[in-house]
Structure formats: C-alpha cells, structure tokens
Protein backbone atom coordinates (compact mmCIF):
# COMPACT_ATOMS: atom_id res chain seq x y z
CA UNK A 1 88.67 69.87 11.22
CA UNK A 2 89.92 72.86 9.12
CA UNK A 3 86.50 74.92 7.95
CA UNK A 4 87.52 73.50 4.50
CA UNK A 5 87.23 69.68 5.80
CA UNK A 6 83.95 71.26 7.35
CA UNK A 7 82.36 72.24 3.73
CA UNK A 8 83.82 69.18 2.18
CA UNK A 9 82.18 66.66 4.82
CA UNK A 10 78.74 68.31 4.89
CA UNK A 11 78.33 68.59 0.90
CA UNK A 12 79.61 65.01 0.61
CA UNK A 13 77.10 63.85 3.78
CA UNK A 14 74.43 65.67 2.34
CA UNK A 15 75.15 64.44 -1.61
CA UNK A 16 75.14 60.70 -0.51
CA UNK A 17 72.05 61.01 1.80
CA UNK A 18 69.92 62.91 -1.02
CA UNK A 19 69.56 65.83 1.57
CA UNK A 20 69.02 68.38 -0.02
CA UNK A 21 70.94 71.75 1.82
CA UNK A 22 68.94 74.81 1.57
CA UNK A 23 71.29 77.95 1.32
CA UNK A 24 70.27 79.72 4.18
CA UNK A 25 70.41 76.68 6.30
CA UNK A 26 74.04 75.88 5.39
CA UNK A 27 76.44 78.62 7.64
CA UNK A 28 74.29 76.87 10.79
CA UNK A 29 74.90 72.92 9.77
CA UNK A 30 78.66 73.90 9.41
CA UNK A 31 78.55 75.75 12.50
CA UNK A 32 77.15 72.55 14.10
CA UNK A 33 79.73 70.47 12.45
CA UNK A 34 82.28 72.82 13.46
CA UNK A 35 80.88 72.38 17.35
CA UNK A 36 80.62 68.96 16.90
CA UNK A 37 84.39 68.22 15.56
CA UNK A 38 85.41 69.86 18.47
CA UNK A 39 83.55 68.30 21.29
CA UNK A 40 84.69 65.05 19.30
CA UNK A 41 88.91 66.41 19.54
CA UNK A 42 88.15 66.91 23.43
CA UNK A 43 86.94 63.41 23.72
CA UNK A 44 89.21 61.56 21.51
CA UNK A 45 92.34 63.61 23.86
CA UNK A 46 91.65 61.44 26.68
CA UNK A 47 93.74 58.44 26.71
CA UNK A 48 92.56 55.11 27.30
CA UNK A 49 94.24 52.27 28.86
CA UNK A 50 94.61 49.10 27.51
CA UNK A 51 92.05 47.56 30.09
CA UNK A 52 89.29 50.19 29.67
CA UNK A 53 86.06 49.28 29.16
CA UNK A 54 83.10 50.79 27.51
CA UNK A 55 79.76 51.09 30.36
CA UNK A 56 77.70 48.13 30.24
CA UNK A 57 74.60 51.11 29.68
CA UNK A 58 74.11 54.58 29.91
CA UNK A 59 70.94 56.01 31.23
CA UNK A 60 70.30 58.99 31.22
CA UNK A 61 68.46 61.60 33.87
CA UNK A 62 66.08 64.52 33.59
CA UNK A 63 66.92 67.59 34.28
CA UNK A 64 64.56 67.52 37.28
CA UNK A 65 66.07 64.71 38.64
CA UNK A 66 69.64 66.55 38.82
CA UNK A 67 67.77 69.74 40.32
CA UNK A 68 66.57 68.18 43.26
C-alpha cells in the first residue's frame, strides 16, 4: 500500500466503525498499517499449489516453551 492507500483505509476503517482517531494517535495506527501491509505482501508472495491445504489448527507456544 502507497502511504496514501494507508490514510485512505484507516479514515474509512475508523469512519465506519465510529472510532473515533485521536490526532496524536494517528502517525502510530498508520505506522502499524504500514507494518502490517507489508508483513501481509511477504505472505501473499508465496505461491500456493493447487493442492495446498490450510492446517487443520494452529496452536500456539509460550515463549518459555521455545526457550527450553
């Protein structure tokens, strides 16, 4: 997303939700949704094949668990 898109998506988001966007908290949402759109690009880049499957479940670990 071009930083335009960015603006565009988070006043529209926030309009329809009634959220309202306080001034000084709006450079770190589009930040965020700057962050977000990319970690999204990186994910949507890796091709699928026409056999792949979502997992049944994810579960997820704490960090202690992966320390040990």
């Amino acid at each position: 997303m071009t930083p335009a898109q960015t603006e565009t998506y988070v006043d529209a988001a926030a309009a329809a939700l009634g959220l309202p966007l306080r001034p000084d908290h709006r450079p770190g949402v589009l930040r965020f949704f700057a962050l977000a759109a990319e970690m999204a690009a990186v994910v949507e880049a890796v091709p699928l094949g026409a056999h792949a499957e979502p997992a049944v479940s994810f579960v997820p670990v704490s960090p202690k668990e992966v320390d040990q």
